[in-house]
C-alpha atoms as a PDB file:
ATOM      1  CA  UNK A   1       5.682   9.167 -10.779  1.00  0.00           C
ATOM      2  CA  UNK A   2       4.485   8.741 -14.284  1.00  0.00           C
ATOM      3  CA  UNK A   3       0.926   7.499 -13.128  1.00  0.00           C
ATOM      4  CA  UNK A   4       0.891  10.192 -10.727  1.00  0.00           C
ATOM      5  CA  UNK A   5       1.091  13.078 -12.977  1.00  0.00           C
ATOM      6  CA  UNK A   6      -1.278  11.619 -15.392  1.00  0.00           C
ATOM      7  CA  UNK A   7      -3.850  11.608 -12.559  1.00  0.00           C
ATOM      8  CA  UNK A   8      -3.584  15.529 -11.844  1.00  0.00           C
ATOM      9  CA  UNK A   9      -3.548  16.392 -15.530  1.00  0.00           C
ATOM     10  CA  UNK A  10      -6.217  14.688 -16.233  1.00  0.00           C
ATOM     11  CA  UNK A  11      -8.068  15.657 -13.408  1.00  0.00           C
ATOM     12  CA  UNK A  12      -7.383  19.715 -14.247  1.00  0.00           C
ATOM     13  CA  UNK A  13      -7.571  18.532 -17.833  1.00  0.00           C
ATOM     14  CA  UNK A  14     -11.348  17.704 -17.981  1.00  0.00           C
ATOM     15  CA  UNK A  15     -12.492  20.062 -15.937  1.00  0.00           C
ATOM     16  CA  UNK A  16     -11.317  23.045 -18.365  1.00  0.00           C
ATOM     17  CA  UNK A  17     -12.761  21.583 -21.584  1.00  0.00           C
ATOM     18  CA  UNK A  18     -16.246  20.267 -19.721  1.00  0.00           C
ATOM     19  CA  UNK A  19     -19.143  22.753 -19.639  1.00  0.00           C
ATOM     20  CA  UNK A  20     -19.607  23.611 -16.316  1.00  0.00           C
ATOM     21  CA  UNK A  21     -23.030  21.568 -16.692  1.00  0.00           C
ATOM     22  CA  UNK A  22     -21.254  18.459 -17.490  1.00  0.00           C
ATOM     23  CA  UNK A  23     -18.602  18.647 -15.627  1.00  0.00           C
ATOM     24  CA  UNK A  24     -18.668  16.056 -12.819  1.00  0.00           C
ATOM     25  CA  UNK A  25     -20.585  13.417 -15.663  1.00  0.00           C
ATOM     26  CA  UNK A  26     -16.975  13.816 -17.764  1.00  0.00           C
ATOM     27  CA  UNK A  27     -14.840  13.348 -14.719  1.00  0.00           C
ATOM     28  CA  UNK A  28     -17.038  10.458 -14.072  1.00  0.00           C
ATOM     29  CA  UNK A  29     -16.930   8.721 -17.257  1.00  0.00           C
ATOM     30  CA  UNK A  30     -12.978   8.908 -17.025  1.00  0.00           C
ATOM     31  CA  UNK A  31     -12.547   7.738 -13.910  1.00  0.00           C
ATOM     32  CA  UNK A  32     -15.328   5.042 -14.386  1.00  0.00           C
ATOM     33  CA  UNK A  33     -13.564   3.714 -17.592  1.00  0.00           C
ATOM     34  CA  UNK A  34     -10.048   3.751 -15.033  1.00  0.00           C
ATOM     35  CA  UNK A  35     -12.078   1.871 -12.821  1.00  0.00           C
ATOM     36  CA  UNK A  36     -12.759  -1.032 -15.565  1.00  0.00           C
ATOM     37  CA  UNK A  37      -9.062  -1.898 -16.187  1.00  0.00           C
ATOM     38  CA  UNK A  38      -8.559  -1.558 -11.561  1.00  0.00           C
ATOM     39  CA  UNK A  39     -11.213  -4.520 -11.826  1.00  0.00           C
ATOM     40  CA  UNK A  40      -9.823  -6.753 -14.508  1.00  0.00           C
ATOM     41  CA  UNK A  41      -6.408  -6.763 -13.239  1.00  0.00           C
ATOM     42  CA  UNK A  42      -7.206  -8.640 -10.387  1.00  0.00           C
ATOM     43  CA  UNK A  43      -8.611 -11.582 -12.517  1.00  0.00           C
ATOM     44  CA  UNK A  44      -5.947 -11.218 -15.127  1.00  0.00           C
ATOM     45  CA  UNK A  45      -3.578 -11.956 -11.756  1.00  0.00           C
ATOM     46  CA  UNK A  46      -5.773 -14.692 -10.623  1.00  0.00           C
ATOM     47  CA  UNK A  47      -4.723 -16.757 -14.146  1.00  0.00           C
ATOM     48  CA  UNK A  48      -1.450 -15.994 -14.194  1.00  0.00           C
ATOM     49  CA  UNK A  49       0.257 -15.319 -10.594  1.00  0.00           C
ATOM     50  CA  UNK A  50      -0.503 -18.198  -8.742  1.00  0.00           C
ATOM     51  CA  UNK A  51       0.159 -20.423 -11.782  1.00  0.00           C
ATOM     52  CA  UNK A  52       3.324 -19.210 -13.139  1.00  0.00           C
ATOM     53  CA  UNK A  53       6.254 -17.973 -11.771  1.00  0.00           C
ATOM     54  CA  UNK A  54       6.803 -15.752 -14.047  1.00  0.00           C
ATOM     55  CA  UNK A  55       3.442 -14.414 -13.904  1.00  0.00           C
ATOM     56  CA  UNK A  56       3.907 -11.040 -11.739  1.00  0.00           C
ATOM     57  CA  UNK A  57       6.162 -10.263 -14.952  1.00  0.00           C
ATOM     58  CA  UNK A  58       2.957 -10.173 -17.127  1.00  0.00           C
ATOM     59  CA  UNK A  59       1.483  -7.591 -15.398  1.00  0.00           C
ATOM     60  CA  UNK A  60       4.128  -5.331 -15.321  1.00  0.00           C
ATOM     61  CA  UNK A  61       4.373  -6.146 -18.939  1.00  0.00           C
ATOM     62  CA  UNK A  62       0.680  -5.552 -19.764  1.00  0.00           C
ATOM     63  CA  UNK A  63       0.570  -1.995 -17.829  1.00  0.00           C
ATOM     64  CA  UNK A  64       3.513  -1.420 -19.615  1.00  0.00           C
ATOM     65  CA  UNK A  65       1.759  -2.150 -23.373  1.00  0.00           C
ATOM     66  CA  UNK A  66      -1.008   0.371 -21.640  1.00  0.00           C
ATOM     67  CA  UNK A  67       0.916   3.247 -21.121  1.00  0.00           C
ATOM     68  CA  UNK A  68       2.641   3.279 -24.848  1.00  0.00           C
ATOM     69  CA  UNK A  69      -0.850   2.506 -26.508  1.00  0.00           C
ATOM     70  CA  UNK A  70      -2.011   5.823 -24.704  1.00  0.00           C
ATOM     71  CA  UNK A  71       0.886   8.065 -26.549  1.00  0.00           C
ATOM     72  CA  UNK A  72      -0.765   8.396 -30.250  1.00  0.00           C
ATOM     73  CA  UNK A  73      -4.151   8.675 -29.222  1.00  0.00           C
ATOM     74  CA  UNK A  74      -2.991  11.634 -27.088  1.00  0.00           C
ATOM     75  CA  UNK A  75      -2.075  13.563 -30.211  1.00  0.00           C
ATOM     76  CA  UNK A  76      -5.999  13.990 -30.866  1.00  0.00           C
ATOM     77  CA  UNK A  77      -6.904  15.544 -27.509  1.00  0.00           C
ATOM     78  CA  UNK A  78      -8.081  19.042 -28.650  1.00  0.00           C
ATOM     79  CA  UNK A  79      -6.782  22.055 -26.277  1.00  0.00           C
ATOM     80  CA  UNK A  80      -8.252  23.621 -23.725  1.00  0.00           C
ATOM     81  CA  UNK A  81      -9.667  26.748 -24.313  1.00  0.00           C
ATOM     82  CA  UNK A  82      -9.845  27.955 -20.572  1.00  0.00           C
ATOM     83  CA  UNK A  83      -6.097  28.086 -19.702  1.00  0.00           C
ATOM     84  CA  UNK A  84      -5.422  30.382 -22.717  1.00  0.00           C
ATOM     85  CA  UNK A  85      -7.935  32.666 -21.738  1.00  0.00           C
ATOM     86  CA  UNK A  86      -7.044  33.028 -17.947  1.00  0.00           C
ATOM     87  CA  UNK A  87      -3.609  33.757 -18.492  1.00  0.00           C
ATOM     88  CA  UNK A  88      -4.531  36.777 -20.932  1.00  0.00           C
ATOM     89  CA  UNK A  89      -3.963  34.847 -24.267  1.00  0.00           C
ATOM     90  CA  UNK A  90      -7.351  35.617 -25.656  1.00  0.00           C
ATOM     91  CA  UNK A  91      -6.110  35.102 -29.110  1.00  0.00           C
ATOM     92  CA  UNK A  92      -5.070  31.653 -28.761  1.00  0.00           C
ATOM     93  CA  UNK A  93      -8.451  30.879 -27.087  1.00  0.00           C
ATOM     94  CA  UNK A  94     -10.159  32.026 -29.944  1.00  0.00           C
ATOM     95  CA  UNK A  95      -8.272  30.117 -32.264  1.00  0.00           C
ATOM     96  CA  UNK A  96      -9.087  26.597 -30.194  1.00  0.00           C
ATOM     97  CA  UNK A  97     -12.687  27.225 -30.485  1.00  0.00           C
ATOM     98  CA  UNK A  98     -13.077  28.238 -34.015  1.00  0.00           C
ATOM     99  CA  UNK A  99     -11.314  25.101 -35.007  1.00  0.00           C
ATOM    100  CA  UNK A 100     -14.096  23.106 -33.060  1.00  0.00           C
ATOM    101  CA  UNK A 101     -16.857  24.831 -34.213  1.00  0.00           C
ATOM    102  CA  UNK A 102     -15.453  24.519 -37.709  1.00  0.00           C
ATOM    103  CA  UNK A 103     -15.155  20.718 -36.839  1.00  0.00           C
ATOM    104  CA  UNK A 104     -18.328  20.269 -35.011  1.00  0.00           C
ATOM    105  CA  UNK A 105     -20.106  21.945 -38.547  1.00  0.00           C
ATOM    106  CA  UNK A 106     -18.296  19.669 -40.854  1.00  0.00           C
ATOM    107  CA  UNK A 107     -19.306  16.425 -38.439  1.00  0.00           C
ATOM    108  CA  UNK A 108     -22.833  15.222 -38.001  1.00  0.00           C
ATOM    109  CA  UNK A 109     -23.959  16.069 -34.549  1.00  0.00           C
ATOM    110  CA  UNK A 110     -26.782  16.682 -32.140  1.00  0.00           C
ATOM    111  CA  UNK A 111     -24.931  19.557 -30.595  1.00  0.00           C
ATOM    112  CA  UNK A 112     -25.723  22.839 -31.342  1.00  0.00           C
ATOM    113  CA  UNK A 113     -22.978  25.201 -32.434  1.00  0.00           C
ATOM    114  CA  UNK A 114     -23.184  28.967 -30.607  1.00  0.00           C
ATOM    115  CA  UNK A 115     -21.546  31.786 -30.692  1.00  0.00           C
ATOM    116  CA  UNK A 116     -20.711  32.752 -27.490  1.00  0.00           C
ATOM    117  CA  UNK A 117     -18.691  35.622 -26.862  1.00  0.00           C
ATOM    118  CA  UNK A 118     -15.412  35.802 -24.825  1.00  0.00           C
ATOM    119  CA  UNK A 119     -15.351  37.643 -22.231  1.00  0.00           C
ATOM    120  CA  UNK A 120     -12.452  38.807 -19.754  1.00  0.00           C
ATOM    121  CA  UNK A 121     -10.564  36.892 -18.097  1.00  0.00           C
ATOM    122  CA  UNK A 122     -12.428  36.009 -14.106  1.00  0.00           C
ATOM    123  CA  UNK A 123      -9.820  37.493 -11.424  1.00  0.00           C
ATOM    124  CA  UNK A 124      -7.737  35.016 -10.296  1.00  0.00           C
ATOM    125  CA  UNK A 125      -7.908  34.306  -6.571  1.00  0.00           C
ATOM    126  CA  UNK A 126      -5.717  35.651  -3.737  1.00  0.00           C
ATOM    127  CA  UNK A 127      -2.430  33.204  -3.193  1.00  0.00           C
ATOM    128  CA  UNK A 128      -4.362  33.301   0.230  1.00  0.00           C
ATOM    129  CA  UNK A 129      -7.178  31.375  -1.235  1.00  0.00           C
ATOM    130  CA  UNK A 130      -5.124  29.252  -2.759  1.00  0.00           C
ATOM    131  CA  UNK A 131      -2.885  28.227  -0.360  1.00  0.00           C
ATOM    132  CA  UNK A 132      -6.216  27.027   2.106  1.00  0.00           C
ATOM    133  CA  UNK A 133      -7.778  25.420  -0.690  1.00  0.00           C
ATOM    134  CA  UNK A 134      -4.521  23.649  -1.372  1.00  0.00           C
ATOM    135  CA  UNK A 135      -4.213  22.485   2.640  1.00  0.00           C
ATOM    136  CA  UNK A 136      -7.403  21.205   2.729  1.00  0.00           C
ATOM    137  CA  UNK A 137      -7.235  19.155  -0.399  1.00  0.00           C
ATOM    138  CA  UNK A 138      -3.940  17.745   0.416  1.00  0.00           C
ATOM    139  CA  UNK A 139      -5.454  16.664   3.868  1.00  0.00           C
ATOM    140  CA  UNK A 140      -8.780  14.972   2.341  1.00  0.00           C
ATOM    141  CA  UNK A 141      -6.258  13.061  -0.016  1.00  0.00           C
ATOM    142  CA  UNK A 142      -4.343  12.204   2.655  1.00  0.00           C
ATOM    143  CA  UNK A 143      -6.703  10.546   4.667  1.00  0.00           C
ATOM    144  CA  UNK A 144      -8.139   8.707   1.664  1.00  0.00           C
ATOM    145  CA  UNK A 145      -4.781   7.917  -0.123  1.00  0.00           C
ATOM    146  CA  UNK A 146      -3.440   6.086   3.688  1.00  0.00           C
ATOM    147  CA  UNK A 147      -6.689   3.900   3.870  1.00  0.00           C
ATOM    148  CA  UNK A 148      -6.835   2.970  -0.125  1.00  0.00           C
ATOM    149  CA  UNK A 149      -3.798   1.988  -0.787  1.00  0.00           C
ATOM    150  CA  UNK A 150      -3.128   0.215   2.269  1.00  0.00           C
ATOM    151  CA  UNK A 151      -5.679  -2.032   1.738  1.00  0.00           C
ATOM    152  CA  UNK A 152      -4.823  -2.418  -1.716  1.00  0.00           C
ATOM    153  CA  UNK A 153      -1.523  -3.154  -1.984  1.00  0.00           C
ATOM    154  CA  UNK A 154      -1.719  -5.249   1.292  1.00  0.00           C
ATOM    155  CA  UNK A 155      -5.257  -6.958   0.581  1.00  0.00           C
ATOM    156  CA  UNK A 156      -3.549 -10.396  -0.202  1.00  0.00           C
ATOM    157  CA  UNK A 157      -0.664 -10.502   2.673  1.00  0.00           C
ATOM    158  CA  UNK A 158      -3.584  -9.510   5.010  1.00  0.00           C
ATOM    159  CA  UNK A 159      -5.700 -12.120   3.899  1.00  0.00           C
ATOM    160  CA  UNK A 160      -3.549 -15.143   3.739  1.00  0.00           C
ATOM    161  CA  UNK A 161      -1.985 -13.767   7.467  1.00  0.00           C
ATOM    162  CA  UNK A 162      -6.074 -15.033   8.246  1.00  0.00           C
ATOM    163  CA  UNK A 163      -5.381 -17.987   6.663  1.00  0.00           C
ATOM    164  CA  UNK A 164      -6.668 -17.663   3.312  1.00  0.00           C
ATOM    165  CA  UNK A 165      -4.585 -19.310   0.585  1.00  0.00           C
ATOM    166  CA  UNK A 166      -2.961 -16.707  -2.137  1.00  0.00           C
ATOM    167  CA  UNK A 167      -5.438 -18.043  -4.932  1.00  0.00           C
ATOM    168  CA  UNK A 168      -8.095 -17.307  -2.776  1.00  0.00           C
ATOM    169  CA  UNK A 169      -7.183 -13.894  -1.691  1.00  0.00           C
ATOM    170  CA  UNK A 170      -7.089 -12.887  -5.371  1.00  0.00           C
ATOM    171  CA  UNK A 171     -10.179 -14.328  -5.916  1.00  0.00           C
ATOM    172  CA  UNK A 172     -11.772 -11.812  -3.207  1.00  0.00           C
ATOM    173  CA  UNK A 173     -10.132  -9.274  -4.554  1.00  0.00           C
ATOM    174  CA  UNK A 174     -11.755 -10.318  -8.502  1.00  0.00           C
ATOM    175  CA  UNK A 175     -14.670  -9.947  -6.880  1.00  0.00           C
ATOM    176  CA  UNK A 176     -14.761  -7.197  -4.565  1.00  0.00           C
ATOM    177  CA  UNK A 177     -13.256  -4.978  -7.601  1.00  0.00           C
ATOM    178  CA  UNK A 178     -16.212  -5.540  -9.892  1.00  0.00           C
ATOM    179  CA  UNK A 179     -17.544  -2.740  -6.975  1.00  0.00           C
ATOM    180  CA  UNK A 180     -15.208   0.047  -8.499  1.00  0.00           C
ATOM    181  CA  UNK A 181     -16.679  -0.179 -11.732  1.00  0.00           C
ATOM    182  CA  UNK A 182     -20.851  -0.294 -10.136  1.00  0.00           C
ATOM    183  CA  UNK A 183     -19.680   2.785  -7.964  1.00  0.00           C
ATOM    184  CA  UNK A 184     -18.134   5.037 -10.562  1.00  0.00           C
ATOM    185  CA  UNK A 185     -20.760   4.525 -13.105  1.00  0.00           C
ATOM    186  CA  UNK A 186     -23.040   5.401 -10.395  1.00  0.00           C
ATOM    187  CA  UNK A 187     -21.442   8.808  -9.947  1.00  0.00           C
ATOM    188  CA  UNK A 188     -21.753   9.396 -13.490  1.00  0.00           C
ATOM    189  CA  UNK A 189     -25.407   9.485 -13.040  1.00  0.00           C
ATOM    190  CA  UNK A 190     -25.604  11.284 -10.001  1.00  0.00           C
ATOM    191  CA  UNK A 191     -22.692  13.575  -9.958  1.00  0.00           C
ATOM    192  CA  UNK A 192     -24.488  16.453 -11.476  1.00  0.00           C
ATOM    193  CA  UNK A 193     -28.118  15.938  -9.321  1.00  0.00           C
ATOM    194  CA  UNK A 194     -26.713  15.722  -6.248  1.00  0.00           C
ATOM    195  CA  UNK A 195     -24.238  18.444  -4.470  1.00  0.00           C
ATOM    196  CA  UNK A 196     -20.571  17.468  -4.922  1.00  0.00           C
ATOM    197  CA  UNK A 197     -19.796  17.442  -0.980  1.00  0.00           C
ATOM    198  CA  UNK A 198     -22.667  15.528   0.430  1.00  0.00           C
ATOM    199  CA  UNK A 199     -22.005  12.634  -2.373  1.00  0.00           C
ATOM    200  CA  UNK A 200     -18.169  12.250  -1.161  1.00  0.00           C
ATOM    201  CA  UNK A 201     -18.934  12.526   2.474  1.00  0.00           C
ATOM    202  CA  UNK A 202     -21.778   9.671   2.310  1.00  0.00           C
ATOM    203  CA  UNK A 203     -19.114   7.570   0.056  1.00  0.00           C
ATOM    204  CA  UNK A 204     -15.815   8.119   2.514  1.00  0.00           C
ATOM    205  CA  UNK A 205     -18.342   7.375   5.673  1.00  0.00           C
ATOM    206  CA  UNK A 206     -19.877   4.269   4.402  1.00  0.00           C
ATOM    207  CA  UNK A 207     -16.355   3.296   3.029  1.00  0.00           C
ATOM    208  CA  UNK A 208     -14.685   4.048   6.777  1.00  0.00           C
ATOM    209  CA  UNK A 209     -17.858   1.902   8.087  1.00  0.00           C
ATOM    210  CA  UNK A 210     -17.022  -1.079   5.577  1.00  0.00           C
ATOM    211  CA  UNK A 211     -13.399  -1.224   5.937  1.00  0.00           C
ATOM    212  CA  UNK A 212     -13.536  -1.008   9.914  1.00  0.00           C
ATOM    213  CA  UNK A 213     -16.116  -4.395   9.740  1.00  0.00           C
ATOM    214  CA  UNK A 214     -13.497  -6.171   7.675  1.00  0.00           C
ATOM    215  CA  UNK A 215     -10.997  -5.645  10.414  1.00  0.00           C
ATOM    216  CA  UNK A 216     -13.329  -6.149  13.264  1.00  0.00           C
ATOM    217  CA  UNK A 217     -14.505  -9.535  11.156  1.00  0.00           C
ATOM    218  CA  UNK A 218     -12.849 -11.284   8.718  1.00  0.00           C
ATOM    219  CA  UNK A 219     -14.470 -13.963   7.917  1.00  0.00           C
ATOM    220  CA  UNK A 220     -15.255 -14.897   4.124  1.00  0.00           C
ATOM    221  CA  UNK A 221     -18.514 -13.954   3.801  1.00  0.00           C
ATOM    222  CA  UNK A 222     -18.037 -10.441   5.205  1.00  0.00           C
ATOM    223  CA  UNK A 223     -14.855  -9.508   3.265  1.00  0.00           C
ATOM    224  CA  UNK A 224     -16.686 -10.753   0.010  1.00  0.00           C
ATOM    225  CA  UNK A 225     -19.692  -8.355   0.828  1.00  0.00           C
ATOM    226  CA  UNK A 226     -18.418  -5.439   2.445  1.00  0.00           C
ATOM    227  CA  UNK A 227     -15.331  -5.792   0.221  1.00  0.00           C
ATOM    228  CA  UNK A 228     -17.424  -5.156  -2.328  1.00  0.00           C
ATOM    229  CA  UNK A 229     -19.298  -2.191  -0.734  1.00  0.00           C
ATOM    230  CA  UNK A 230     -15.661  -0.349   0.229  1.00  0.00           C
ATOM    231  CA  UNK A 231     -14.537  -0.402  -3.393  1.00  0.00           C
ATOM    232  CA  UNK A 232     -17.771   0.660  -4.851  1.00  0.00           C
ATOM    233  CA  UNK A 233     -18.074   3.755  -2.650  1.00  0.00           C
ATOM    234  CA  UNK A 234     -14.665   4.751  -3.572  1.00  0.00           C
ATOM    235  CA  UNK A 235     -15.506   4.392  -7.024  1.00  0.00           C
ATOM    236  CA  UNK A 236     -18.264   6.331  -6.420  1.00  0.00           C
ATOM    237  CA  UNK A 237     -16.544   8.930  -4.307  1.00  0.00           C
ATOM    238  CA  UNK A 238     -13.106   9.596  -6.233  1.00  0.00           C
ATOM    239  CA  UNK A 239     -14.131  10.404  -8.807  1.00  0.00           C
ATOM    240  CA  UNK A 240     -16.759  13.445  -7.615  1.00  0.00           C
ATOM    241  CA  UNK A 241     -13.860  14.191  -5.225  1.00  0.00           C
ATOM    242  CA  UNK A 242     -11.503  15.035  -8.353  1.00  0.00           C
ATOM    243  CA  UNK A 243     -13.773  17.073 -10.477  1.00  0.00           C
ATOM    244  CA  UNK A 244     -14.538  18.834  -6.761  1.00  0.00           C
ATOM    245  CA  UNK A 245     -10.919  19.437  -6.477  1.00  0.00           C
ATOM    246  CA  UNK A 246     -10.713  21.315  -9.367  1.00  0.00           C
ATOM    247  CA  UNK A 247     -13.382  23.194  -9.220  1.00  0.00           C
ATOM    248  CA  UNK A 248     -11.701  25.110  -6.373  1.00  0.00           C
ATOM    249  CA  UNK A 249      -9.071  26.493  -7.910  1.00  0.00           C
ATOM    250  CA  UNK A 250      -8.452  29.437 -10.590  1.00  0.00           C
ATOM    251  CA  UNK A 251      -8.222  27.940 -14.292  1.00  0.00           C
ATOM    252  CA  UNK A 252      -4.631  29.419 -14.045  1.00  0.00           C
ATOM    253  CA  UNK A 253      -4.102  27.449 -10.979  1.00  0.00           C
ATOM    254  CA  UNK A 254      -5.944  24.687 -11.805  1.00  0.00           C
ATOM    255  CA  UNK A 255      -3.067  22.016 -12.761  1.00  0.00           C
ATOM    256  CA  UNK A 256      -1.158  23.353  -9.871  1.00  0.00           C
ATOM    257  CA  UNK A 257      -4.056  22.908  -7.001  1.00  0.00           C
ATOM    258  CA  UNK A 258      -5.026  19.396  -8.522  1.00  0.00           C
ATOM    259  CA  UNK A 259      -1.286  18.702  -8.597  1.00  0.00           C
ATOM    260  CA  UNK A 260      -0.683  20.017  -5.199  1.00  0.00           C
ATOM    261  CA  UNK A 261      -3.517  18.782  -3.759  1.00  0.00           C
ATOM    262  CA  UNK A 262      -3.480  14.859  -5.326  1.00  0.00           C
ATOM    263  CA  UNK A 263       0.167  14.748  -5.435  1.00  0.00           C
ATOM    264  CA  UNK A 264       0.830  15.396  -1.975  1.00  0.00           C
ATOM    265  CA  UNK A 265      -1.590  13.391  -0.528  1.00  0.00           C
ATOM    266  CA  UNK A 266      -0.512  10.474  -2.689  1.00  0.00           C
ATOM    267  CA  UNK A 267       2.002  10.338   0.422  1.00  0.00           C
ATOM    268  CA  UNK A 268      -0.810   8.921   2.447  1.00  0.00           C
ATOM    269  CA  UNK A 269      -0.573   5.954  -0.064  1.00  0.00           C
ATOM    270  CA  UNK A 270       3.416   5.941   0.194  1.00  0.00           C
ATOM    271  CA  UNK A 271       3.648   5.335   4.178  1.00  0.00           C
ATOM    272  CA  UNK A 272       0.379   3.501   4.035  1.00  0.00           C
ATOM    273  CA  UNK A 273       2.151   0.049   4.306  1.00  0.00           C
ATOM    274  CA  UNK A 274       4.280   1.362   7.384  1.00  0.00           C
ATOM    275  CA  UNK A 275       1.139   1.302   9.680  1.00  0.00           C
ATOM    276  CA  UNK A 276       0.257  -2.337   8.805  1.00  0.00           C
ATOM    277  CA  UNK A 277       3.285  -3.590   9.145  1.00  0.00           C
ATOM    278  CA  UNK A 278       3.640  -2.129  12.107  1.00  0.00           C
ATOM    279  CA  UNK A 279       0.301  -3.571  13.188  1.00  0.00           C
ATOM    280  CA  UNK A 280       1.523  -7.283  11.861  1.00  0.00           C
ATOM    281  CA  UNK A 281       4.454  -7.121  14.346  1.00  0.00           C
ATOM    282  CA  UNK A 282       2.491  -6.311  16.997  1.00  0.00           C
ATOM    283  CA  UNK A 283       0.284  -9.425  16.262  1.00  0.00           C
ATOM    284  CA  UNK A 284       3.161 -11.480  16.158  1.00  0.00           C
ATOM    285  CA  UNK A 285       3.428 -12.110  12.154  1.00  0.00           C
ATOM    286  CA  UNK A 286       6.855 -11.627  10.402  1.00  0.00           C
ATOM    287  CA  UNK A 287       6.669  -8.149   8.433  1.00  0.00           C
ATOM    288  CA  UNK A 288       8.623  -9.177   5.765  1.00  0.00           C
END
């Protein structure tokens, strides 16, 4: 839940204190620096999971350290002046970026400070609008969310049901998670030269393509290589596909459609493990 709501906040988050210009390079850099700590975790559980007992425990332990480490540095994140200014508090907008001009004068920086007037508020868009943006989002999460996290969270029972051992499967996974971090640095230097919608469909496509050869072969060699292509194009993908996301909606909206749109297709990832499961019976392995 907690993880969750982070995501959608964030997601809204960046995209109101971005320039427009920038936008899908900040969403990138966010994600990509996510992306690090989804690829160490796997080796931090190859040391200590198939060694220790109580190794699992760690890892709770160390996302745990993670989440309270976040809470001070939080109380630097300046406001965004966008939401203030699309609900009619002009005022309040005004204030936020006076203080950061007044800090951005006293700090030594390559940026250029402007004045740029404030003008009204854009119209917010018809509930209509927002309601088909809001399907549409929640089905493209959907569809993603199912095929991620099923082959995340299941990646080692799948494996060793092929007959790799547990310290191997890990290992795969140490490896094919080095991808996320090569794919989402790669949208950070692409996301603003190439249009949003062709990137994500050319990621989800050759990420379908790469998960489907697993299945069809799973021998070693291919799950190391094409393992490695799936997570990179998702790193590469997600990340375009938030700052996307938001872009559709009304800055009053904003949080809501992200929320919407990312929380209920989280789902996807929620009954993703039914399907396999389902599929492991029908092979003839215990689900348990």
């Amino acid at each position: 839940m907690g993880i969750g709501a982070e995501i959608s906040a964030a997601a809204a988050y960046i995209g109101e204190i971005s320039p427009s210009r920038l936008r899908g390079r900040a969403g990138g850099l966010a994600a990509a620096w996510g992306y690090v700590g989804f690829a160490v975790v796997p080796f931090v559980s190859m040391a200590l999971v198939p060694a220790f007992s109580w190794g699992w425990r760690v890892l709770f332990l160390i996302g745990a350290v993670g989440g309270l480490v976040v809470l001070p540095l939080r109380l630097h994140l300046p406001s965004s002046p966008r939401w203030p200014v699309a609900v009619g508090r002009v005022d309040d907008a005004v204030q936020i970026v006076t203080a950061a001009e007044t800090r951005a004068r006293e700090k030594p920086s390559r940026l250029r400070v402007t004045q740029v007037p404030i003008d009204r508020p854009p119209p917010v868009r018809k509930s209509h609008d927002f309601a088909v943006f809001a399907v549409l989002f929640v089905a493209v999460w959907f569809a993603y969310d199912i095929g991620n996290y099923g082959r995340l969270t299941l990646a080692p029972t799948l494996l060793t049901d092929q007959g790799f051992s547990l310290t191997t499967s890990i290992a795969f996974l140490s490896a094919t998670g080095i991808g996320f971090v090569v794919g989402a640095f790669t949208a950070v230097g692409v996301a603003e030269r190439i249009e949003r919608k062709i990137s994500i469909i050319a990621g989800l496509v050759v990420w379908a393509a790469a998960l489907t050869t697993i299945g069809l072969i799973p021998s070693g060699g291919v799950i190391m290589a094409l393992g490695f292509v799936a997570s990179a194009t998702i790193g590469f993908a997600v990340p375009i596909m938030c700052v996307y996301t938001g872009e559709h909606f009304h800055p009053a909206r904003r949080a809501r459609g992200v929320s919407i749109a990312d929380g209920t297709g989280h789902i996807g990832g929620a009954i993703a493990p039914v399907p396999v499961m389902f599929g492991r019976r029908l092979n003839g392995t215990p689900a348990d």
